[in-house]
Protein backbone atom coordinates (compact mmCIF):
# COMPACT_ATOMS: atom_id res chain seq x y z
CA UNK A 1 102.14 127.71 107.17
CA UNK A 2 98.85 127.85 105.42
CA UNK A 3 98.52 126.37 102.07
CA UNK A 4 96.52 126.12 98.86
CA UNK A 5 94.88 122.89 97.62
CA UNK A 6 96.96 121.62 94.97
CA UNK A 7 93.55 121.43 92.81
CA UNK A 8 93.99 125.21 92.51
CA UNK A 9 97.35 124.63 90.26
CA UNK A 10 97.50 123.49 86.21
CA UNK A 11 97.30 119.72 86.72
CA UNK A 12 99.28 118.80 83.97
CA UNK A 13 101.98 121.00 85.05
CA UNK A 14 101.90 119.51 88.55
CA UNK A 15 102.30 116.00 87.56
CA UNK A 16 104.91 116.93 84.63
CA UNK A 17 106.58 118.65 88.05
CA UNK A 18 106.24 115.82 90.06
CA UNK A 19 106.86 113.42 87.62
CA UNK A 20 110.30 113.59 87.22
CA UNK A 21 110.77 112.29 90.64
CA UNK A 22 111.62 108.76 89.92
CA UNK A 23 109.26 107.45 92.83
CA UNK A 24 106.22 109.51 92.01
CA UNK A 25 106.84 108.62 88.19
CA UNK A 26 106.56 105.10 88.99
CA UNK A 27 103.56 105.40 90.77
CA UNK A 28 100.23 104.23 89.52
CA UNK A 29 98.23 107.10 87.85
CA UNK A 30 95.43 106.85 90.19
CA UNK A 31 97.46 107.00 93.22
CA UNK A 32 98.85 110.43 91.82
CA UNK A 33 95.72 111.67 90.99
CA UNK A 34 94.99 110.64 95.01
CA UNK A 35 98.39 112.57 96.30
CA UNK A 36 97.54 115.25 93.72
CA UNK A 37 93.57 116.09 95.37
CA UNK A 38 94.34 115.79 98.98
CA UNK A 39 97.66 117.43 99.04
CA UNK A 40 98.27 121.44 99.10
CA UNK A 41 101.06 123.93 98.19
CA UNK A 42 102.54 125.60 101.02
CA UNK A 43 105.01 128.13 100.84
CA UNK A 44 108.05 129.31 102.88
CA UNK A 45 110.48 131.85 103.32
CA UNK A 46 114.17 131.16 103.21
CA UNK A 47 115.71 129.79 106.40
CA UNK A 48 112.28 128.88 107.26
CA UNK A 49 111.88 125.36 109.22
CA UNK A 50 109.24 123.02 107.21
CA UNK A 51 110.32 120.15 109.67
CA UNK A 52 111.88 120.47 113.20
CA UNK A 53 113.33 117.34 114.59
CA UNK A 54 111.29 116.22 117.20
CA UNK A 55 108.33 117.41 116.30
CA UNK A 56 105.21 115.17 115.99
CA UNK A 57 104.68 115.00 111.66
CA UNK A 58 102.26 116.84 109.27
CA UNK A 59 102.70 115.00 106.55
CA UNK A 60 104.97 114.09 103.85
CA UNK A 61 106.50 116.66 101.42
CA UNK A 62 107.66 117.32 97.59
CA UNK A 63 109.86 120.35 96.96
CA UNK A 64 108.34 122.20 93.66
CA UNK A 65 110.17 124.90 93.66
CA UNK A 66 113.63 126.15 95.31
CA UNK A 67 115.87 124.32 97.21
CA UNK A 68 116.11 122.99 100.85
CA UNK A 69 118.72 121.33 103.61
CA UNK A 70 118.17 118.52 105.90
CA UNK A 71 119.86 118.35 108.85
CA UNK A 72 119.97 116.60 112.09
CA UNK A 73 120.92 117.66 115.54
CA UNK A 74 123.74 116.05 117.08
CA UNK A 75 123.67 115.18 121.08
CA UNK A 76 126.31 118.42 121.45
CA UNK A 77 124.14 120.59 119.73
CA UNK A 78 125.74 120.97 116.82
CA UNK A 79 123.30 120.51 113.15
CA UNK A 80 124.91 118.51 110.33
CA UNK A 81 124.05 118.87 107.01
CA UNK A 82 122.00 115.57 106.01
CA UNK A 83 121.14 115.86 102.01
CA UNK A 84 120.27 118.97 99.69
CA UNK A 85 116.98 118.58 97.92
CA UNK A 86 115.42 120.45 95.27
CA UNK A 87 112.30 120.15 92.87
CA UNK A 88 111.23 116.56 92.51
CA UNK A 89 112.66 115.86 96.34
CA UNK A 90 110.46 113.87 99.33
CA UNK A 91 111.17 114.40 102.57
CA UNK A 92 109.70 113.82 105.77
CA UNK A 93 108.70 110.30 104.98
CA UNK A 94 109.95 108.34 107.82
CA UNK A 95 107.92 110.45 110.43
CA UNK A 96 104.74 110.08 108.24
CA UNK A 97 104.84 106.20 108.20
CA UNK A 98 106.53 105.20 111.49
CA UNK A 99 103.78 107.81 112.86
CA UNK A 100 106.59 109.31 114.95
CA UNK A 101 108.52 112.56 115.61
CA UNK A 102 110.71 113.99 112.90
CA UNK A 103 114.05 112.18 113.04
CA UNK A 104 115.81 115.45 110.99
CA UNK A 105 114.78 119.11 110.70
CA UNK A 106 114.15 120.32 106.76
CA UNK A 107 114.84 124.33 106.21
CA UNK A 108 114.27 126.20 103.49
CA UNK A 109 117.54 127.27 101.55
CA UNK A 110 115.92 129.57 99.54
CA UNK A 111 112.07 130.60 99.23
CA UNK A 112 110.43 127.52 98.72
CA UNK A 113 107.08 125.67 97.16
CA UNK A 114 106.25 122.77 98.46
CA UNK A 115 103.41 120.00 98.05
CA UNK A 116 101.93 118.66 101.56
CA UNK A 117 100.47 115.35 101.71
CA UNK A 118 98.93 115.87 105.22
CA UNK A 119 99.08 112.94 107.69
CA UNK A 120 96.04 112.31 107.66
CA UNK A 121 95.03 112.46 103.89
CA UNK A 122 97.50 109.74 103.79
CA UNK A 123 95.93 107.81 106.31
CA UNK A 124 93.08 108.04 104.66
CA UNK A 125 94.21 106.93 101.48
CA UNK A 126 96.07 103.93 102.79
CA UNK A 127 93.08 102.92 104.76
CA UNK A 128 90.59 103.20 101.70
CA UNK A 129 93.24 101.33 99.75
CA UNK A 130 95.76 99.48 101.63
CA UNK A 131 97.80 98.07 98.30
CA UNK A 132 99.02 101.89 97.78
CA UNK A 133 100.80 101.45 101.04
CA UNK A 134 103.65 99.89 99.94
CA UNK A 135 104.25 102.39 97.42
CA UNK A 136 104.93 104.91 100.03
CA UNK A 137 107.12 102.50 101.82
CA UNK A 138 109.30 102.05 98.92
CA UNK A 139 110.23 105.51 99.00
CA UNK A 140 111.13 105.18 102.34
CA UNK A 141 113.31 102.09 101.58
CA UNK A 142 115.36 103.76 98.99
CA UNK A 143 116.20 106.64 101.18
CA UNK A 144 117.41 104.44 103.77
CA UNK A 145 119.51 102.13 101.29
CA UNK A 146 121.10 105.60 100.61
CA UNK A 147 121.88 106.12 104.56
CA UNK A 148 122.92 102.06 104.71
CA UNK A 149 125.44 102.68 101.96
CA UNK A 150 126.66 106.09 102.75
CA UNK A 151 127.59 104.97 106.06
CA UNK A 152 129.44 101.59 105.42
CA UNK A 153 131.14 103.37 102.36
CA UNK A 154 132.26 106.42 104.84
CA UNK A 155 133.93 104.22 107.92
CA UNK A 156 137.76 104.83 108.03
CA UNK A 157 138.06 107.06 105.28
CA UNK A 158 139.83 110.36 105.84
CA UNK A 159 138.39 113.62 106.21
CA UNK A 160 139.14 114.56 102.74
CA UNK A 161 137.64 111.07 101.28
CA UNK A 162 134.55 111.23 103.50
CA UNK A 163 133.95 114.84 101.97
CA UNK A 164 134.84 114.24 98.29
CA UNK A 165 132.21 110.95 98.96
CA UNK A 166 129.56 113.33 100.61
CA UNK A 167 129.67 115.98 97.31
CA UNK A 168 129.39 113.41 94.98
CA UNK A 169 126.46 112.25 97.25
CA UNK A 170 124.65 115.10 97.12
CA UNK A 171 125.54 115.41 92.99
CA UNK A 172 124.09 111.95 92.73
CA UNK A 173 120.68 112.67 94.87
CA UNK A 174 120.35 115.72 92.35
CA UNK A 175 120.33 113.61 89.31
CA UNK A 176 117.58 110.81 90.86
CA UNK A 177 115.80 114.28 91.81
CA UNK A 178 115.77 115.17 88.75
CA UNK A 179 117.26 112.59 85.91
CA UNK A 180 115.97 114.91 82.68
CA UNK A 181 118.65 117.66 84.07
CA UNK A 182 121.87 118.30 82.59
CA UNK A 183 124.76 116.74 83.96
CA UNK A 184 126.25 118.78 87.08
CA UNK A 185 129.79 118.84 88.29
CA UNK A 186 128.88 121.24 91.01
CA UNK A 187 126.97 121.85 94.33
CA UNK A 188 125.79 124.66 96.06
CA UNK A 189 126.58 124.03 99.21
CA UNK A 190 128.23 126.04 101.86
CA UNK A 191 131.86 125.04 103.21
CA UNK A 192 130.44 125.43 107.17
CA UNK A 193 127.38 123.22 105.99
C-alpha cells in the first residue's frame, strides 16, 4: 500500500504518538528525528495483511492508529494468534534486521495507520551511523525475552492455565504499548483467535 511521508503529519503529535512506546521513548532524539523523516504513514483496511509470513521484508512498522494481530502459520495450516498490538506497537523487526523473510504474518484488526520505516531507509541510517544499530536491536531483544519467557512459563500447564497466562500476556504487552493508559482488565480478543 502506498503511503505518505511522515513529514506531511504535525511532528509534535507524531513523536507525542510514538513516544509512548517505551523503546522509541528511550531513543536518542536525533535518531527519532531520523525514523521520523525517512519513514511514511501507510494505511490499511481491516483484515488487510501488512506482513505475510514468508515474504521477503519492507521494513519495520509502528501501529498509530487501530489495532492489529500477529499470527504465525503452523506446519498443518492452521494460524495462531501470536500478540495483539495497538498504537505505540513495533512489529516486523526480526525480518528487518536478520534481512530475512517474515517469520509471522501481521493483519489489520481494524482499519489501521501505520508508520513504515522502509528497509532500506534503515539501512541507510545504520550505515551512516552504525552506533544507532543497537538501538534497533534492543527492540528486537525485548520481544524475544517475551517469546523466551512465555514459552518456559507455558510448558505443562493445562489448557486453562496456558490461556489465563496468554490473556494476561496480551493485557501486559498493552500496558508496555502504552504505559500512560488506564489500567485494563480486559482484551478484545476473539475466543477462535
Amino acid at each position: 500500500m502506498k503511503g505518505k511521508s511522515a513529514q506531511g503529519i504535525d511532528r509534535a503529535a507524531l513523536l507525542d504518538l510514538l513516544g509512548v512506546s517505551s523503546w522509541f521513548g528511550a531513543l536518542p532524539p536525533e535518531l527519532q528525528n531520523l525514523i521520523i523523516d525517512r519513514s511514511v504513514v501507510q494505511k490499511y483496511r481491516r483484515n488487510q495483511v501488512i506482513v505475510r509470513q514468508g515474504e521477503t521484508t519492507r521494513g519495520m512498522f509502528c501501529v498509530l492508529k487501530g489495532r492489529v494481530r500477529g499470527v504465525n502459520r503452523l506446519s498443518d495450516g492452521s494460524e495462531v494468534l501470536v500478540h495483539i498490538g495497538e498504537s505505540g506497537s513495533w512489529f516486523a523487526v526480526y525480518s528487518l534486521l536478520a534481512n530475512d523473510v517474515s517469520i509471522g504474518s501481521v493483519v489489520a484488526d481494524s482499519p489501521v495507520t501505520a508508520l513504515n520505516l522502509p528497509q532500506p531507509q534503515f539501512a541507510r541510517i545504520v550505515r551512516d551511523e552504525p552506533r544507532y544499530y543497537p538501538h534497533f536491536a534492543r527492540l528486537l531483544i525485548e520481544q524475544f525475552k517475551l517469546v523466551f519467557r512465555y514459552l518456559g512459563e507455558v510448558q505443562g500447564l493445562e489448557p486453562e492455565g496456558w490461556l489465563l497466562l496468554r490473556l494476561r500476556e496480551l493485557v501486559a504487552e498493552t500496558r508496555r504499548d502504552q504505559p500512560g493508559t488506564p489500567l485494563a482488565n480486559e482484551v478484545a480478543v476473539s475466543q477462535a483467535d
